[in-house]
N, C-alpha and C. Protein backbone atom coordinates (compact mmCIF):
# COMPACT_ATOMS: atom_id res chain seq x y z
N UNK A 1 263.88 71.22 165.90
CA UNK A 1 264.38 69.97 165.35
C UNK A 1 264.75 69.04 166.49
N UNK A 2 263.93 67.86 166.59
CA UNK A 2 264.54 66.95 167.45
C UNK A 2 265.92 66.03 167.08
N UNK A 3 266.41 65.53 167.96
CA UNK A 3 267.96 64.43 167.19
C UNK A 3 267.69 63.31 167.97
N UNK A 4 268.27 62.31 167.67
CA UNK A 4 268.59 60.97 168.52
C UNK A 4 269.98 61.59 168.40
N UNK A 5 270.52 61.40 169.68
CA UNK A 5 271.88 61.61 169.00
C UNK A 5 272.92 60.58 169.29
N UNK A 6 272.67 59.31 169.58
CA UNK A 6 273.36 58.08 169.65
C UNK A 6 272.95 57.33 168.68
N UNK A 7 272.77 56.97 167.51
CA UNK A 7 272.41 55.42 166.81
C UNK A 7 273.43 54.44 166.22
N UNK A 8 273.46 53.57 166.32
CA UNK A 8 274.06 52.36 166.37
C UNK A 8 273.67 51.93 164.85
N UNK A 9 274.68 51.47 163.88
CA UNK A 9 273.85 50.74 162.62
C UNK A 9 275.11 49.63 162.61
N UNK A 10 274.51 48.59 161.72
CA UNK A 10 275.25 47.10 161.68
C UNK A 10 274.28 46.00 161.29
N UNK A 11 275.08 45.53 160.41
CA UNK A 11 274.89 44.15 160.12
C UNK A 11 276.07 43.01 160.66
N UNK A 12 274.57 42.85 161.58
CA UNK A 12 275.28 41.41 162.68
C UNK A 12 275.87 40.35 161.84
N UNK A 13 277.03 40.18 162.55
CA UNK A 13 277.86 39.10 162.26
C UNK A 13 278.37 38.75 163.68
N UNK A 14 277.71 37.31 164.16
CA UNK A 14 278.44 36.87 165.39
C UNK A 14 279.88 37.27 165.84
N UNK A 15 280.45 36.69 164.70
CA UNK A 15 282.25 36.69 165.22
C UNK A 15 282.83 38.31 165.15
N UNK A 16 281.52 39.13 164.35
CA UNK A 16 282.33 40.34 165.04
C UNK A 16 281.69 41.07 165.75
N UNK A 17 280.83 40.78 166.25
CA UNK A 17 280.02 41.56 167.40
C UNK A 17 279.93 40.44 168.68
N UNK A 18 280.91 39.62 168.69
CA UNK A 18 281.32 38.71 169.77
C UNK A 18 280.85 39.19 171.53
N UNK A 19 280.71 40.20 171.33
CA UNK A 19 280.34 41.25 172.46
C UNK A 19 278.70 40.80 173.03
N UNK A 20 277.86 40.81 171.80
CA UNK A 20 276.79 40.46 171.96
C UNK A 20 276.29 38.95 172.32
N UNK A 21 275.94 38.62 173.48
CA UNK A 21 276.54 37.37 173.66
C UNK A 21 274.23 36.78 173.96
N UNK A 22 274.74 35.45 173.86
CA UNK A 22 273.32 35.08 173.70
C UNK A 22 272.15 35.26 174.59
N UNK A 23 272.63 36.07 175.76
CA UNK A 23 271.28 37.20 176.16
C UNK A 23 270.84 38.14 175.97
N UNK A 24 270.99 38.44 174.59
CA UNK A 24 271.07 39.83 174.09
C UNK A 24 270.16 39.19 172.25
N UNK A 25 269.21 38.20 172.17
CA UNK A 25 268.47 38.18 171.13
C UNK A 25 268.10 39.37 170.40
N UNK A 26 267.66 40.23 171.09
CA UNK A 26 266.64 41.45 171.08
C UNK A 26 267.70 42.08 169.85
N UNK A 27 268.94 42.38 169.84
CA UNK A 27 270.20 42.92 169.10
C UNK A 27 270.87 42.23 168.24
N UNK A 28 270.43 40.54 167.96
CA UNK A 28 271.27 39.74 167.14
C UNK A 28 270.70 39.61 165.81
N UNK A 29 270.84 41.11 165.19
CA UNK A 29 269.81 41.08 164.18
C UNK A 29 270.58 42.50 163.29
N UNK A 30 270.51 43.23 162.11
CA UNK A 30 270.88 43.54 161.62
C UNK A 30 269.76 45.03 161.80
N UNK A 31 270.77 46.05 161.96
CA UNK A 31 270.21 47.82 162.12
C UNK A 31 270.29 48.34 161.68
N UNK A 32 269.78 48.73 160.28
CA UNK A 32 269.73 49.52 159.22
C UNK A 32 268.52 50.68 159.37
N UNK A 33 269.32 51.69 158.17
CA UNK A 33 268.62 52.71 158.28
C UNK A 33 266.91 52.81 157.35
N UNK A 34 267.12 52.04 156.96
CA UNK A 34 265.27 51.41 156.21
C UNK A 34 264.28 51.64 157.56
N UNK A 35 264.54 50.66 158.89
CA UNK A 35 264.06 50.36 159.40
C UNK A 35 263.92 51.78 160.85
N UNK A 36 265.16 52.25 161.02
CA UNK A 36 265.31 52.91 161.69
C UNK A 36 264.28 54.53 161.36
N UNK A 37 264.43 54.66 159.86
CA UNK A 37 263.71 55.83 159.74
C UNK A 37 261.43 55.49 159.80
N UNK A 38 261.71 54.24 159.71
CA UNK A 38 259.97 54.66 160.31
C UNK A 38 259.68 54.70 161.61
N UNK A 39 260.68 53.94 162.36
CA UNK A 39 260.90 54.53 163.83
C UNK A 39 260.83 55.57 164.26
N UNK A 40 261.48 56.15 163.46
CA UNK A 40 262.18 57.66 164.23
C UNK A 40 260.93 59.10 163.37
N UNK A 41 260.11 58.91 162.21
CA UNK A 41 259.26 59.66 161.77
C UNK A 41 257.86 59.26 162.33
N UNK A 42 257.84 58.02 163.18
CA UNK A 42 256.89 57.68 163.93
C UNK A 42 256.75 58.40 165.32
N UNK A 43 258.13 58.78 165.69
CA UNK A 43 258.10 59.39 167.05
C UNK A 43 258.55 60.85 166.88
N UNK A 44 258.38 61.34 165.81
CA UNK A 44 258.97 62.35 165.51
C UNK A 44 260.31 62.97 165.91
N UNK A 45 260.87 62.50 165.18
CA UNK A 45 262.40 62.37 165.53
C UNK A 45 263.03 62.57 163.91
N UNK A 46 263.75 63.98 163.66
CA UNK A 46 263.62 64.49 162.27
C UNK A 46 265.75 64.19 162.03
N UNK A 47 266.00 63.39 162.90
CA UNK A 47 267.64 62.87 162.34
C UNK A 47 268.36 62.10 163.39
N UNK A 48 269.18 61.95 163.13
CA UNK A 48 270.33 60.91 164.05
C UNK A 48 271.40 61.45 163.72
N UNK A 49 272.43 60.92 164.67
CA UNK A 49 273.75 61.11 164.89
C UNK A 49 274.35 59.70 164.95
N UNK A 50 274.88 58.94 164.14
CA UNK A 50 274.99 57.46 164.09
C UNK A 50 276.87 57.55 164.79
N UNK A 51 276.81 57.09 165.48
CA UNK A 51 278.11 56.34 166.48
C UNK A 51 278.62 54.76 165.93
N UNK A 52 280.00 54.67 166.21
CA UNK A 52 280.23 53.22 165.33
C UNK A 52 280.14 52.40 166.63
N UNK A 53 280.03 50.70 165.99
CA UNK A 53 279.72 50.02 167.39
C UNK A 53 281.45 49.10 167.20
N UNK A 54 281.96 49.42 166.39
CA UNK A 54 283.22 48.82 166.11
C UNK A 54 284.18 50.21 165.82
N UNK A 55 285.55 49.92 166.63
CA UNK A 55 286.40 50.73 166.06
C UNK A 55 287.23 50.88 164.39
N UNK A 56 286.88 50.61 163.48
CA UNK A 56 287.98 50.33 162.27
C UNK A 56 287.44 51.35 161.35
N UNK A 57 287.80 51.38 160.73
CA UNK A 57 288.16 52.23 159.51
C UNK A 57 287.10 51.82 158.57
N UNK A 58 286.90 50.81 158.08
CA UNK A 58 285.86 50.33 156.91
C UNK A 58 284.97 50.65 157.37
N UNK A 59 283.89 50.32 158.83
CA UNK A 59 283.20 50.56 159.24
C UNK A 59 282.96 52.08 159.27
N UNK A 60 284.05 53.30 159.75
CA UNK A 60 283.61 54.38 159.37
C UNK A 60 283.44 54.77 158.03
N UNK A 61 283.90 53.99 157.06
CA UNK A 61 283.55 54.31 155.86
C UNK A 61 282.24 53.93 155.45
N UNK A 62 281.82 53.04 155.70
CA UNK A 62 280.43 52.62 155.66
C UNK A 62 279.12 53.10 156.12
N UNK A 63 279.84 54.24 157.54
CA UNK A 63 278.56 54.76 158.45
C UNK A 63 278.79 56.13 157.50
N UNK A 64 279.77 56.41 156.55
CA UNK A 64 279.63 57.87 156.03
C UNK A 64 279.22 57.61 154.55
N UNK A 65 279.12 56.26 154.21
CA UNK A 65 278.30 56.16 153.05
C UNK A 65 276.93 56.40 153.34
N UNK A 66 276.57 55.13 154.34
CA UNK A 66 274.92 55.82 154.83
C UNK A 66 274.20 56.71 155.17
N UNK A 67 275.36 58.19 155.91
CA UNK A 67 274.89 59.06 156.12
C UNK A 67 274.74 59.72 154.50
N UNK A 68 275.41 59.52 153.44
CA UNK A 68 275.68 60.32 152.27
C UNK A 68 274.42 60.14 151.52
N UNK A 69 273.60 58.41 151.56
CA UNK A 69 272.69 58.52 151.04
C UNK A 69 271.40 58.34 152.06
N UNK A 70 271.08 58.85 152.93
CA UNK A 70 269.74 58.79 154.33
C UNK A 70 269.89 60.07 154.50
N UNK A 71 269.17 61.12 153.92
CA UNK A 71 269.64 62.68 154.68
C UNK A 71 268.88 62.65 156.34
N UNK A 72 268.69 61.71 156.85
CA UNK A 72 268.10 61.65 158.17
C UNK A 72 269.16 61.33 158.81
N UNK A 73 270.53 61.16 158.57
CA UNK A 73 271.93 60.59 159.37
C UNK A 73 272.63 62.04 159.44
């Protein structure tokens, strides 16, 4: 079984990913797991380990909803 074992998910919102600043196009865009899993069955890559890119609480609630419904998280 291969892993990614860092992934990042988010829907960009400037003012809270303030971090990402305008040399960073490539990332000012929204990372969902739709997109992530033809990536990752393209390179054969059979799961992830998703990391938050924000510290709070909602946000971990959100990365454990997605893992609940993506059995690839």
């Amino acid at each position: 079984m291969k892993l990614d074992a860092h992934q990042h998910f988010w829907r960009y919102n400037p003012a809270e990913f303030d971090w990402i600043s305008d040399g960073m196009e490539a990332i000012q865009r929204d990372f969902l797991p739709a997109e992530l899993q033809r990536e990752i069955s393209a390179a054969g890559i059979d799961g992830v380990v998703s990391v938050q890119a924000r510290q709070s609480l909602d946000e971990t609630r959100w990365l454990l909803e997605l893992a609940a419904t993506n059995d690839f998280i």
